[in-house]
Protein backbone atom coordinates (compact mmCIF):
# COMPACT_ATOMS: atom_id res chain seq x y z
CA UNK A 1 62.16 66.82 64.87
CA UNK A 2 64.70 64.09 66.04
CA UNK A 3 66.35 64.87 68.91
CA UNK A 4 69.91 64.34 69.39
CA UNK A 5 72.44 64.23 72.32
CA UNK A 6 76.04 65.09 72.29
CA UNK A 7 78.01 61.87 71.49
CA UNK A 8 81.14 60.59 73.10
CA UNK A 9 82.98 63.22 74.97
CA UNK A 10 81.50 66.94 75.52
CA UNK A 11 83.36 69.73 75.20
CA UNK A 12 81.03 71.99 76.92
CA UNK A 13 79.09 71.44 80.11
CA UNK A 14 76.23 73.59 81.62
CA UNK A 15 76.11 73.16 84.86
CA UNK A 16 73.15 76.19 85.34
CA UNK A 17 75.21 78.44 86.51
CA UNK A 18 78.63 78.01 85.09
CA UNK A 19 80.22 76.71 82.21
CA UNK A 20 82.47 73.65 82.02
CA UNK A 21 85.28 73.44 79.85
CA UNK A 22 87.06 70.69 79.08
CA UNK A 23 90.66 72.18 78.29
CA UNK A 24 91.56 70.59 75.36
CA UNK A 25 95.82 71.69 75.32
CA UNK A 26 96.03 68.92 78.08
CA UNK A 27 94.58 66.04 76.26
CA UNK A 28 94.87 62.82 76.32
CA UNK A 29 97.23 62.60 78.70
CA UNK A 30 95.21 65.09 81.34
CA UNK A 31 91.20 64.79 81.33
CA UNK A 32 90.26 68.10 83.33
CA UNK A 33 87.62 70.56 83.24
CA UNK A 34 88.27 74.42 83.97
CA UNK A 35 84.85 76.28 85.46
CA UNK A 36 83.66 79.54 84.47
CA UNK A 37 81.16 82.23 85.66
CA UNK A 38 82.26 85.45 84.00
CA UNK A 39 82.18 85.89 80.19
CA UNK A 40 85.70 87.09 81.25
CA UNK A 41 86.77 83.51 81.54
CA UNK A 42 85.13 82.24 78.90
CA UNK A 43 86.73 84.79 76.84
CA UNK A 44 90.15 83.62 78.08
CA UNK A 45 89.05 79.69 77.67
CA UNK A 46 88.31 80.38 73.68
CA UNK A 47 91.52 82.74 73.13
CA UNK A 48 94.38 80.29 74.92
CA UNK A 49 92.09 77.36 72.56
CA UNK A 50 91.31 75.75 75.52
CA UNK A 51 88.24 75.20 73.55
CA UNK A 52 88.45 75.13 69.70
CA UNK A 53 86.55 74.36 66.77
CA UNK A 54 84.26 76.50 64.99
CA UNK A 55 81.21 75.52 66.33
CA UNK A 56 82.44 74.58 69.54
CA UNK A 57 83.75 78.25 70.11
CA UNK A 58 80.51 80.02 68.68
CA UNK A 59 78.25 77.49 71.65
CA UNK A 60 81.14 78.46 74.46
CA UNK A 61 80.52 82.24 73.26
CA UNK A 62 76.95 81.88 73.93
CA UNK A 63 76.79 80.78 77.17
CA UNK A 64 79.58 83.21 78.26
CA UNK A 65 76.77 86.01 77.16
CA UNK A 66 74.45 84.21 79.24
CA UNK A 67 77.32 84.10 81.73
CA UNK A 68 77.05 87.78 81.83
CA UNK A 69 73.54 88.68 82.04
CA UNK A 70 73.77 86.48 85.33
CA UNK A 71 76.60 88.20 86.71
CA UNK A 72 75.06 91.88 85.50
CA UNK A 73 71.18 91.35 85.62
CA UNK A 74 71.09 89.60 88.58
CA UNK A 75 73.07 91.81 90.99
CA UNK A 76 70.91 94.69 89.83
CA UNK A 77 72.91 96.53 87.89
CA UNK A 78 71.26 99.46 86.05
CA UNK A 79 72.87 99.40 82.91
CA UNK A 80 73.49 95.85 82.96
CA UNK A 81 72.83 95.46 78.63
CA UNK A 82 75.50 98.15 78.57
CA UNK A 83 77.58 95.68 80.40
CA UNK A 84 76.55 92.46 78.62
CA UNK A 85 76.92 94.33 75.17
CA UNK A 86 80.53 94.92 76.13
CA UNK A 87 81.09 91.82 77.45
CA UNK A 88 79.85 90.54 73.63
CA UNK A 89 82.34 92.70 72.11
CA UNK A 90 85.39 91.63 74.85
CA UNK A 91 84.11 87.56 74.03
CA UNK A 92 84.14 88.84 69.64
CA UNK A 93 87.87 89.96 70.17
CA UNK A 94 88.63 86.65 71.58
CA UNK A 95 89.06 84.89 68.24
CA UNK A 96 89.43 86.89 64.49
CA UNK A 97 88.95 83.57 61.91
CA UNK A 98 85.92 81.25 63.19
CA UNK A 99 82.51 83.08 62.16
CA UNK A 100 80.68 80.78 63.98
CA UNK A 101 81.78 82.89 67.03
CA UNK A 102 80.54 86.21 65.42
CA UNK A 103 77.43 84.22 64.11
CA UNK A 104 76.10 82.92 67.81
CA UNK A 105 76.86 86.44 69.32
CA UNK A 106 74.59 87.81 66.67
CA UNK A 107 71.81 85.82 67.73
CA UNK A 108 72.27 86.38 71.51
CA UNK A 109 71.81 90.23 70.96
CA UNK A 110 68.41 90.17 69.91
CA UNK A 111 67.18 88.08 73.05
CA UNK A 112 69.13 90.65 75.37
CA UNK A 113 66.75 93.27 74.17
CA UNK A 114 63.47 91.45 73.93
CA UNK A 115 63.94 89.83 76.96
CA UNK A 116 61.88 92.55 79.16
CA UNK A 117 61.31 90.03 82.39
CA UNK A 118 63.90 87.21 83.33
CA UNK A 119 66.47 87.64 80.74
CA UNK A 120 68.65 85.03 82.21
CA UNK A 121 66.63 82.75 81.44
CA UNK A 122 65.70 83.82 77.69
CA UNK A 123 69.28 83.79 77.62
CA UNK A 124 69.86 80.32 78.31
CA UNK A 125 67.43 79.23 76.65
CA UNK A 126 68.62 80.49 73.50
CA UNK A 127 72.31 79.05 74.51
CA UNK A 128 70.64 76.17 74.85
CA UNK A 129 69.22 76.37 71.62
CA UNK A 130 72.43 76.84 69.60
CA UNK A 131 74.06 74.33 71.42
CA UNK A 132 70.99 71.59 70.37
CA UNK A 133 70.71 72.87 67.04
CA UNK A 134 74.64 72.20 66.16
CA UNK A 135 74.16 68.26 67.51
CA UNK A 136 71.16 68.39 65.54
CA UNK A 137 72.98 69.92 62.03
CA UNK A 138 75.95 67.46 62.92
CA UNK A 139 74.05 64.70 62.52
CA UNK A 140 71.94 65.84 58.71
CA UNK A 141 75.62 66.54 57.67
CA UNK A 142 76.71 62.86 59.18
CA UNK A 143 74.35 61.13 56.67
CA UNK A 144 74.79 64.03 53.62
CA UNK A 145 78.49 63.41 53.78
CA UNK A 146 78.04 59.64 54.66
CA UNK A 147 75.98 59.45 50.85
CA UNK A 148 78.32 60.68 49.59
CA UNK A 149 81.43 58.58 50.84
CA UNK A 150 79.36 55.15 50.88
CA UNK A 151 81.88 53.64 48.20
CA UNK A 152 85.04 55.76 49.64
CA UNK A 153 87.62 52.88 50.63
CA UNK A 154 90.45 55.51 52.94
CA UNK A 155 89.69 59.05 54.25
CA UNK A 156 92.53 61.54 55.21
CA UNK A 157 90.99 63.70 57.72
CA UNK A 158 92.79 67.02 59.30
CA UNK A 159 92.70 68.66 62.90
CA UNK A 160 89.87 67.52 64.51
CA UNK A 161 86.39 68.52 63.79
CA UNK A 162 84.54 65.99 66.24
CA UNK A 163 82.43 66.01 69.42
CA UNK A 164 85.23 67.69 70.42
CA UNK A 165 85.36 70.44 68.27
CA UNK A 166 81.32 70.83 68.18
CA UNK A 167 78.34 70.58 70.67
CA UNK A 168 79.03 66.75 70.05
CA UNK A 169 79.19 64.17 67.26
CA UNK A 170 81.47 66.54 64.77
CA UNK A 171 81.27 67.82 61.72
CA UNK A 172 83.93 65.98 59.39
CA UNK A 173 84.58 63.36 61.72
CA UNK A 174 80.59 63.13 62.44
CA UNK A 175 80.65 61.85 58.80
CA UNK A 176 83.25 59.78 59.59
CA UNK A 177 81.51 58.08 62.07
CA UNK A 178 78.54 58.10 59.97
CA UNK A 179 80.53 56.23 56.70
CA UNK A 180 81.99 53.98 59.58
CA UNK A 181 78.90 52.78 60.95
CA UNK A 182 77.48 52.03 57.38
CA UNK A 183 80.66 50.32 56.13
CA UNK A 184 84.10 50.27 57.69
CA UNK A 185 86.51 52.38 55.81
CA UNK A 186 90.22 52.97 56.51
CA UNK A 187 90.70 55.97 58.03
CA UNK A 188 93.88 58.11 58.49
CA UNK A 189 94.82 61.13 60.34
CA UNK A 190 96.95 63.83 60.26
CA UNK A 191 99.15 64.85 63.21
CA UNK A 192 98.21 69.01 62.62
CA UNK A 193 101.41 70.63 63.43
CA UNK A 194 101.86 72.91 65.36
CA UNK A 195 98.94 72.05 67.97
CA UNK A 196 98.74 68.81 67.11
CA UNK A 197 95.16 68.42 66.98
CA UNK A 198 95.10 65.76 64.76
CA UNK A 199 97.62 63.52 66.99
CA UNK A 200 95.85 64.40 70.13
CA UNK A 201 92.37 64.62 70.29
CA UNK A 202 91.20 63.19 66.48
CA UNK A 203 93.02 59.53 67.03
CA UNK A 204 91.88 59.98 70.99
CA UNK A 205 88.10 60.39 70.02
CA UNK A 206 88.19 58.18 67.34
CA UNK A 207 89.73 55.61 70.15
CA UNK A 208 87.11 55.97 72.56
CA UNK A 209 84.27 55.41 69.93
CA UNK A 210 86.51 51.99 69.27
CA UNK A 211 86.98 53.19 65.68
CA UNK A 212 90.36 52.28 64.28
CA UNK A 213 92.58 54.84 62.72
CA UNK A 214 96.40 55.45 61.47
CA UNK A 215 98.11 58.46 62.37
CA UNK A 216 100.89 60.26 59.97
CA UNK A 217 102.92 62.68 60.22
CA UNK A 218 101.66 65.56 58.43
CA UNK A 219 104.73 65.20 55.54
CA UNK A 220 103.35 61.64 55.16
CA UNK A 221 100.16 63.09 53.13
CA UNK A 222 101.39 63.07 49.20
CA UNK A 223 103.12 59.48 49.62
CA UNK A 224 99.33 58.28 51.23
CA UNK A 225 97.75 59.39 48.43
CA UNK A 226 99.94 58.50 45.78
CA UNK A 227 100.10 55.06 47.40
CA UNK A 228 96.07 54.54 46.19
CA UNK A 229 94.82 53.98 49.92
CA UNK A 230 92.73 57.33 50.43
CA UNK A 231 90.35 58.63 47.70
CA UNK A 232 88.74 61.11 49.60
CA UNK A 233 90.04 64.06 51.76
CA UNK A 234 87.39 64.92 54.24
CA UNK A 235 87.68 68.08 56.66
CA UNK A 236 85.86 71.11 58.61
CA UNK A 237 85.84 75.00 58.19
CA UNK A 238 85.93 77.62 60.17
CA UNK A 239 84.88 80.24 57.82
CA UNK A 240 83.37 79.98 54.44
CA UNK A 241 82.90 82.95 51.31
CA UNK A 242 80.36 82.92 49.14
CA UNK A 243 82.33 81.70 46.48
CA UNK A 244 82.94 78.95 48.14
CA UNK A 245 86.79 79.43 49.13
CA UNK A 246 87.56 77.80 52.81
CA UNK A 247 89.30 79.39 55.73
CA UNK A 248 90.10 75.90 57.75
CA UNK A 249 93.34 74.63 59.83
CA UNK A 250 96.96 75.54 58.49
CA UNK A 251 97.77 72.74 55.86
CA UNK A 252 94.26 72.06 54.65
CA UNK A 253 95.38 74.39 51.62
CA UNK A 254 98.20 71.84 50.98
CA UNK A 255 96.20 68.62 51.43
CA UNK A 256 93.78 70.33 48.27
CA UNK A 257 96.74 70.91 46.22
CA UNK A 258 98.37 67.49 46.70
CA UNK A 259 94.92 65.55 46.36
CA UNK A 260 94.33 67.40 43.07
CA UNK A 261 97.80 66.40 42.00
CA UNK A 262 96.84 62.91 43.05
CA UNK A 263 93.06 62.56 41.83
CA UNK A 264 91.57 62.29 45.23
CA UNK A 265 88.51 64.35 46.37
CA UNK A 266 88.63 67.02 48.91
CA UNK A 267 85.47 66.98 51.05
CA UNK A 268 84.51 70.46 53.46
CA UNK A 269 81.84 69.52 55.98
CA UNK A 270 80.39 72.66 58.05
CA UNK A 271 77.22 73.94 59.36
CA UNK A 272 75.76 77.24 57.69
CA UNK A 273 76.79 79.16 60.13
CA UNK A 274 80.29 78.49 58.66
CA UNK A 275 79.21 81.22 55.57
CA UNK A 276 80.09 83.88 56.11
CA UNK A 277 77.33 86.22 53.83
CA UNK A 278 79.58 89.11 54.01
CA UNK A 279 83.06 87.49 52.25
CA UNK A 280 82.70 87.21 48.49
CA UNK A 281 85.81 85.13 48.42
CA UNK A 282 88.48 83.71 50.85
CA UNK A 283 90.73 87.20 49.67
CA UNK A 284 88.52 88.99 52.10
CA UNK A 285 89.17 86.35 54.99
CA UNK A 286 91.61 87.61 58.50
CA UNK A 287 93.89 84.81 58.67
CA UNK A 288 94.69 84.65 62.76
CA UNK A 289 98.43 84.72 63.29
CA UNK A 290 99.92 83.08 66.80
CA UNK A 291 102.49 84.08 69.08
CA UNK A 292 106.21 82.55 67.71
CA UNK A 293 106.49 80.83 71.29
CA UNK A 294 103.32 78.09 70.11
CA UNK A 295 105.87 77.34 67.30
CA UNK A 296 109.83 77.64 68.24
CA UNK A 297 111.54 75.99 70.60
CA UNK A 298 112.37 77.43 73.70
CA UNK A 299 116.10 77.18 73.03
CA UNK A 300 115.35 80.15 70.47
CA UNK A 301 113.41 82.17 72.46
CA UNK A 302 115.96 85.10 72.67
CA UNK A 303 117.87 84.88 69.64
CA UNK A 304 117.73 87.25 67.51
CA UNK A 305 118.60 85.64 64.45
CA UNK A 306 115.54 82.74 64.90
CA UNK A 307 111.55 83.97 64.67
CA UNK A 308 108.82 82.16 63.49
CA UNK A 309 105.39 82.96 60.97
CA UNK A 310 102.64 80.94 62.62
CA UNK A 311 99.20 81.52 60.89
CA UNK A 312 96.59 79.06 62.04
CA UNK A 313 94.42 78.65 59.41
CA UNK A 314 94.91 79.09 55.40
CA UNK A 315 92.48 79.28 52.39
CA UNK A 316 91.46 76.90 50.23
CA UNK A 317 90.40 78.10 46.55
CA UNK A 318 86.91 76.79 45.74
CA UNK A 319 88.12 74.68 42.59
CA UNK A 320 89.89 72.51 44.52
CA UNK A 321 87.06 71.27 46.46
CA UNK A 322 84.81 68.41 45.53
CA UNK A 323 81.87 69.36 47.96
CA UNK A 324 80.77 71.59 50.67
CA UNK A 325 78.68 69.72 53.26
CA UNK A 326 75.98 71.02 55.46
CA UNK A 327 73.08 70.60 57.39
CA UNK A 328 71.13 71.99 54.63
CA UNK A 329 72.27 69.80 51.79
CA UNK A 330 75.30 69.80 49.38
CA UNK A 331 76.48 72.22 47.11
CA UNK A 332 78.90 71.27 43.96
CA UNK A 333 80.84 72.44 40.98
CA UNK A 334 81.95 75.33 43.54
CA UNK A 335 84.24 76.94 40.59
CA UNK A 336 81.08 77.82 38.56
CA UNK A 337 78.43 78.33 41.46
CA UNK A 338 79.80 78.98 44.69
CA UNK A 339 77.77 77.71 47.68
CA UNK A 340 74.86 78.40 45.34
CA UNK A 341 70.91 79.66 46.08
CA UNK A 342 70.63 76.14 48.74
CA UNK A 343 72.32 78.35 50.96
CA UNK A 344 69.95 81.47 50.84
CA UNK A 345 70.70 83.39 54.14
C-alpha cells in the first residue's frame, strides 16, 4: 500500500509523549502550537475548536486516549482502564455532531483491553494507525473526487476541510488540490460565518500550497452561481445517515438549495467513518448549538432584548446532493439508494 505523509501544514503533532496542537482560532495571523499530556487537555483543545474538522477531531481524540493510558498505566495505577474508560467518555462529551470522534474512540477501546503487556504502546500504535489511515483515505478520495471534477471549470468550496481539518491533505479541499494539479480550475471560497473558517484557514492553506483562490462573502454565493463561473459545489461532512442526508458546517444546507436553484452540482467528500450506521436519516442527527457570545457582539452582551441562535452545523437532504465521496468509491442517485451496499459496515 502507498504510503502517504501529511501535506502542507499539520494540525496534529506527536511528539511521543504529548500532543501538539496547532490552535487553529489564532490563524493566520498567529502560528502557535498548544502542548498536551492529559486527555484533559485534549478534551479542552477539541471543545474550544482549537482543533476542528471531523477527522481531525476523531485523530486528536485518539491520541488523548493514548494520552491517558500514559498518565494512568504508567504511574501504576490499579484501575487505570477504569480511568482511561472515563477519560474516553470525558474526551466523547467534548463534541455532540462529528462521528468521526465517536468512531476513533470506538476503536481505541478494544486495544485498551487486549493490550495485556505495554498498553501504551498498543495504544499508540493504533493512534498512529488512524492518523495514517485518514492521509491515506484523503488521498483515494483526492483522485475519486478529482474524476469526477476533471471537466469542472469553478468550485465553491465551504469551511475548510483541508490538511487542516484532517491528518493532512483534506478531504474536499484534498480534491481540490487533486483537480488543481490535473488542470487548473477557478476556485472560490466562502468566508463561513460565524468562525470564519473559510476566510481564515481555507484561502491561508490554499496560499501556502501557491494555489490561487477568491474569497466571498458568504451572501455572495447565489449571484456566483447564477453568474455561470462555478458548476460544482464541493464540501466535507461531519456526520453522514444512511440515507445519505449530511450533517456539515452551518450554510452548507443553503449552498444545496441555491445550487439546485441554479443547476450546479453539490459534491460531499468524507471518509467512511463519516456514516454514521446508526442514523437512518439526517432527522435523527444532534445539531451542536454554541454559546450566543461566538455570535453577538459584545456591545449586546447584557441586553436583554438582543440573544442569538448559533447552531454550527445543518442538514443537507440527500436529493440535493450530486455525490458522496469516499475512500471507498462513490455512491449516486442518493434519493433512491442512499449511500448504498459500497458502504457495507
Amino acid at each position: 500500500m502507498t504510503s502517504h505523509k501529511p501535506s502542507g501544514v499539520q494540525a496534529l503533532q506527536w511528539t511521543g509523549k504529548t500532543l501538539k496542537v496547532l490552535d487553529q482560532r489564532q490563524l493566520p495571523d498567529t502560528f502557535i502550537y498548544d502542548e498536551y499530556d492529559t486527555a484533559a487537555g485534549v478534551a479542552e483543545a477539541i471543545a474550544t475548536m482549537r482543533v476542528r474538522g471531523a477527522p481531525a477531531i476523531g485523530i486528536a481524540a485518539a491520541y488523548g486516549v493514548v494520552l491517558s493510558v500514559i498518565h494512568h498505566y504508567e504511574t501504576g495505577s490499579e484501575h487505570w482502564q477504569q480511568q482511561v474508560l472515563a477519560d474516553i467518555e470525558m474526551l466523547a462529551n467534548s463534541r455532540p455532531t462529528a462521528v468521526n470522534l465517536f468512531w476513533a474512540l470506538d476503536r481505541m477501546k478494544p486495544v485498551l483491553a487486549e493490550a495485556h503487556e505495554n498498553p501504551s504502546v498498543a495504544a499508540l500504535s493504533y493512534a498512529e494507525k488512524i492518523h495514517a489511515d485518514d492521509i491515506a483515505a484523503n488521498h483515494k478520495m483526492g483522485k475519486f473526487g478529482a474524476d469526477i471534477l476533471a471537466n469542472a471549470k469553478g468550485i465553491l468550496t465551504h469551511c475548510n476541510t483541508g490538511a487542516l481539518a484532517t491528518g493532512g491533505y483534506g478531504t474536499a479541499l484534498g480534491v481540490i488540490r487533486s483537480v488543481y494539479a490535473r488542470n487548473p480550475v477557478l476556485i472560490y471560497a466562502g468566508e463561513t460565518r460565524p468562525w470564519l473558517q473559510g476566510q481564515r484557514l481555507t484561502v491561508w492553506e490554499l496560499a501556502q500550497d501557491k494555489i490561487p483562490v477568491t474569497l466571498i462573502a458568504d451572501s455572495a454565493a447565489a449571484w456566483l452561481m447564477k453568474s455561470g463561473a462555478i458548476d460544482w459545489v464541493v464540501v466535507g461532512a461531519d456526520r453522514i445517515a444512511l440515507n445519505g442526508d449530511v450533517a456539515n458546517k452551518i450554510g452548507t444546507y443553503s449552498l444545496a438549495v441555491l445550487a439546485k436553484q441554479h443547476g450546479v452540482k453539490m459534491m460531499v467528500v468524507a471518509p467512511t467513518s463519516t456514516i454514521d450506521a446508526n442514523m437512518k436519516s439526517g432527522d435523527e442527527i444532534e445539531i451542536e448549538q454554541r454559546q450566543q457570545s461566538e455570535l453577538l457582539p459584545a456591545c449586546y452582551k447584557d441586553n436583554a432584548y438582543v440573544s442569538a441562535w448559533n447552531p454550527v452545523f445543518d442538514v443537507t437532504p440527500a436529493e440535493l446532493i450530486s455525490a458522496i465521496v469516499t475512500e471507498r468509491g462513490v455512491a449516486l442517485n442518493l434519493a433512491e439508494t442512499g449511500i448504498g451496499e459500497l458502504f457495507t459496515l
